[in-house]
Protein backbone atom coordinates (compact mmCIF):
# COMPACT_ATOMS: atom_id res chain seq x y z
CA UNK A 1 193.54 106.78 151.21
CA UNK A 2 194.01 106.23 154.87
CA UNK A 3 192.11 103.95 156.76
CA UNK A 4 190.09 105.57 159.18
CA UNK A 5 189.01 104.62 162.83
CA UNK A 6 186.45 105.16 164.97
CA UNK A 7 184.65 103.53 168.18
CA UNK A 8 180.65 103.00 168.68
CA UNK A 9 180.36 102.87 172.38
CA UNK A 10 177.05 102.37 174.97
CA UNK A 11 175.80 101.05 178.20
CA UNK A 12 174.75 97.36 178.62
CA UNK A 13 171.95 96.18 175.85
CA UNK A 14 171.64 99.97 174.22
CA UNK A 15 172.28 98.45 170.72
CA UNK A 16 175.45 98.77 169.99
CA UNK A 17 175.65 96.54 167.49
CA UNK A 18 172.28 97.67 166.37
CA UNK A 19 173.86 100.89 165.40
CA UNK A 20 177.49 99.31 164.24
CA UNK A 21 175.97 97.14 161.43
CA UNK A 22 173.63 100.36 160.45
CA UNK A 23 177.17 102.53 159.91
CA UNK A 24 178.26 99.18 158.11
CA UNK A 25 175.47 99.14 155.74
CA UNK A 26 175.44 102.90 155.17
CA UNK A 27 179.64 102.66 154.69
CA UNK A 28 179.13 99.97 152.14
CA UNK A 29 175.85 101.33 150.04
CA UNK A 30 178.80 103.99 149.38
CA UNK A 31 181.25 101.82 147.82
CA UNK A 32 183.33 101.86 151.00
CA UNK A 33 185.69 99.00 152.24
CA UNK A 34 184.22 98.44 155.95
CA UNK A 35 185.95 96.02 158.35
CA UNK A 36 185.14 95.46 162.03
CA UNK A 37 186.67 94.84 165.47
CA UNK A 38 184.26 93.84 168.41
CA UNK A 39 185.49 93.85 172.09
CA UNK A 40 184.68 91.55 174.36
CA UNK A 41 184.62 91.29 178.22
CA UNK A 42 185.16 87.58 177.87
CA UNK A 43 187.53 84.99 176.30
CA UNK A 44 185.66 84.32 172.75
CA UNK A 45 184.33 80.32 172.63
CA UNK A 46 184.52 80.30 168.71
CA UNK A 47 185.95 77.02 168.69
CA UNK A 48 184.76 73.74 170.04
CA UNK A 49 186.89 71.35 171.64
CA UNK A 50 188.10 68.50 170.29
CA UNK A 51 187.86 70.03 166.53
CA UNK A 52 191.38 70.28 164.96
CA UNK A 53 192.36 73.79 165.66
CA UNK A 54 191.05 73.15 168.87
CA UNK A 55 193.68 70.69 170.19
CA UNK A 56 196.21 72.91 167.90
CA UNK A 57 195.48 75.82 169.98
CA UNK A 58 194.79 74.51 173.34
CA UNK A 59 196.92 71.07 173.48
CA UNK A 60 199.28 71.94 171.15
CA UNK A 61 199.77 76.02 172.72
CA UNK A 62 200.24 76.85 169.76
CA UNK A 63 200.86 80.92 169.28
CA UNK A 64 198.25 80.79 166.24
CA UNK A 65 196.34 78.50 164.81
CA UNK A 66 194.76 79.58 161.50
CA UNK A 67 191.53 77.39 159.72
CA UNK A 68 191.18 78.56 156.03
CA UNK A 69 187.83 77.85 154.22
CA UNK A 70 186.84 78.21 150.71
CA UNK A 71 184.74 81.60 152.06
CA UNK A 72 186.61 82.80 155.26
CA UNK A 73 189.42 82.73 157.25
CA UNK A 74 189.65 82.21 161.40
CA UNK A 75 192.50 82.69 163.39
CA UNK A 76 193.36 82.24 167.01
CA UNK A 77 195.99 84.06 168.55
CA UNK A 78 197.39 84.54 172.23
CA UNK A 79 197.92 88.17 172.99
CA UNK A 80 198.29 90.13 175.85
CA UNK A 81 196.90 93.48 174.61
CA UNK A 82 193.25 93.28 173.69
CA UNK A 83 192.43 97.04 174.57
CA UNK A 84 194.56 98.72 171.22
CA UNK A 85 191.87 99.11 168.79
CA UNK A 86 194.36 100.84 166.36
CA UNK A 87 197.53 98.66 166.51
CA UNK A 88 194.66 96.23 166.10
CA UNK A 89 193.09 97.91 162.98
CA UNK A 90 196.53 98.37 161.79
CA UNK A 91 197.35 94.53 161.85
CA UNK A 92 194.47 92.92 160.85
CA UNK A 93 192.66 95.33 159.09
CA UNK A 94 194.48 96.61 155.86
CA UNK A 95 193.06 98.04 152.85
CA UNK A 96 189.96 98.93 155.04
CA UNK A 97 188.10 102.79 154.34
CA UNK A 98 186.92 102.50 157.76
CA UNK A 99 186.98 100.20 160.76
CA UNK A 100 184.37 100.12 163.17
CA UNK A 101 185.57 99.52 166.86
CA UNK A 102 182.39 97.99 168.95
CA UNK A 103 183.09 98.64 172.36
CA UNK A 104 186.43 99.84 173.34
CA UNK A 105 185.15 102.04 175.80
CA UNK A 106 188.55 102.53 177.73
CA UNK A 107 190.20 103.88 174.30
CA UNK A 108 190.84 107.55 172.91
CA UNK A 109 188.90 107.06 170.18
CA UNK A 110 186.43 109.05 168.73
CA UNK A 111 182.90 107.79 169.14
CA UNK A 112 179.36 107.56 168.51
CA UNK A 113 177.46 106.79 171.81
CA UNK A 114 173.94 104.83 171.19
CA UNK A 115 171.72 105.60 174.16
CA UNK A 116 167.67 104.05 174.45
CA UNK A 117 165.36 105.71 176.99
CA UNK A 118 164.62 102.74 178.89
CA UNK A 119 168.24 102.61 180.20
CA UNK A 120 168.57 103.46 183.56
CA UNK A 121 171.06 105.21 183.32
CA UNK A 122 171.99 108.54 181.22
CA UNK A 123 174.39 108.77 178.05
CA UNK A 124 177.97 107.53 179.22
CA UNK A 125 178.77 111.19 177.94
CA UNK A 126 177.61 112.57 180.66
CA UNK A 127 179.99 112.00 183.47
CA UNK A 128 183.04 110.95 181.00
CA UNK A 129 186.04 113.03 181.44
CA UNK A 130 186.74 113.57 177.81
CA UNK A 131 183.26 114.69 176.28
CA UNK A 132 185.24 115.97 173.14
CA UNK A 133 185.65 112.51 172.06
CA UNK A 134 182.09 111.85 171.57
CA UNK A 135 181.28 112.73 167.59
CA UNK A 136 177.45 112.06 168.22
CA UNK A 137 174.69 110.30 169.97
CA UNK A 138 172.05 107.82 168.64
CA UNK A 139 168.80 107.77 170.34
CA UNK A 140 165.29 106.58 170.18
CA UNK A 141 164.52 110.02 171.84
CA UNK A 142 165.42 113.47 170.93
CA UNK A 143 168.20 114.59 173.60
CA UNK A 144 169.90 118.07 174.74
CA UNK A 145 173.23 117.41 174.41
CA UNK A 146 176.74 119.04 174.41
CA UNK A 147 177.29 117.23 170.37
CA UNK A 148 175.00 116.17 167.62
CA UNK A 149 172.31 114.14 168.34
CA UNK A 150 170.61 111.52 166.11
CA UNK A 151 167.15 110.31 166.49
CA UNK A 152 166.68 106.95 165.08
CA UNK A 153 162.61 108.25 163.71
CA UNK A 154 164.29 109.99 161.36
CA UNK A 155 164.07 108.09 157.78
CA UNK A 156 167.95 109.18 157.17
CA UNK A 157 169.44 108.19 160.76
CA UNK A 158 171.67 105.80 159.83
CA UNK A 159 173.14 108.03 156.59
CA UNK A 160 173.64 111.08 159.26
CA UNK A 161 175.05 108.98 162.12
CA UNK A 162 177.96 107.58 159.50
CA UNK A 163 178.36 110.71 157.94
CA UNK A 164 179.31 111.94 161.63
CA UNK A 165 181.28 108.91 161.87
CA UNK A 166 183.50 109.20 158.49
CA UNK A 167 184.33 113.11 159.30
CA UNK A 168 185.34 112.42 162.84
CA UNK A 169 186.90 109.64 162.43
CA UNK A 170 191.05 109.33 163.15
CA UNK A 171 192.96 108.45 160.22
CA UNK A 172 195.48 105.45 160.99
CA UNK A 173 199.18 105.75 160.36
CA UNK A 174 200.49 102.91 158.09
């Protein structure tokens, strides 16, 4: 089976995460292989300096620096492209049903849009010059929209919003 992609996008604070570990909890009660990518405005501080990898990384300049635990796995790499979500998916992601791509706003991808009503400002469907990307919108209000919408009152809102997500989600090329 191909591993599918897709992208949960939203304004500042309109719980985007919120809704991405919802779709991973919904993915996985279903037996599905979920993996994750998050993007970030920001270089990551997942390290601290002076730890080992640390001074690998940033004394040493090294290209990658990976630490391997007895429970997970962290590496470091310098890149120049951060804004691929499927070469990304495609590299680090294998064997994956479905990756979830938090953010990635600037991408082609599909996308579930989680919008609250005390934003100040409307969906980012509205005035985006590709609304046929958008697969759905979560929302702690009922909305007229040009797609599905999802109201997070409803018992089965997380079930509904993956179910949008795993049929319009793109299916990666090995």
């Amino acid at each position: 089976m191909a591993t599918r992609l897709v992208a949960v996008v939203g304004r500042k604070n309109a719980g985007k995460t919120t809704l991405t570990v919802a779709l991973c909890r919904a993915f996985a009660s279903k037996g599905r292989r979920v993996m994750t990518l998050k993007h970030g405005h920001h270089p990551a501080l997942v390290d601290r300096e002076g730890t080992d990898t640390w001074r690998h990384f940033h004394e040493g300049g090294a290209e990658r620096t990976l630490i391997a635990a007895p429970d997970m796995r962290v590496l470091f790499e310098r890149t120049p492209d951060d804004y691929d979500p499927a070469g990304l998916a495609r590299q680090y992601m294998r064997g994956a049903d479905i990756v979830i791509a938090e953010g990635f706003s600037r991408s082609s991808l599909p996308r579930l849009e989680i919008w609250r009503s005390t934003l100040p400002a409307p969906p980012l469907l509205t005035d985006h010059p590709a609304p046929s990307l958008w697969l759905g919108v979560v929302s702690d209000v009922r909305l007229e929209l040009p797609c599905p919408v999802v109201c997070m009152d409803e018992p089965d809102w997380a079930r509904r919003a993956a179910a949008l997500a795993w049929q319009g989600a793109v299916e990666l090329d090995a």
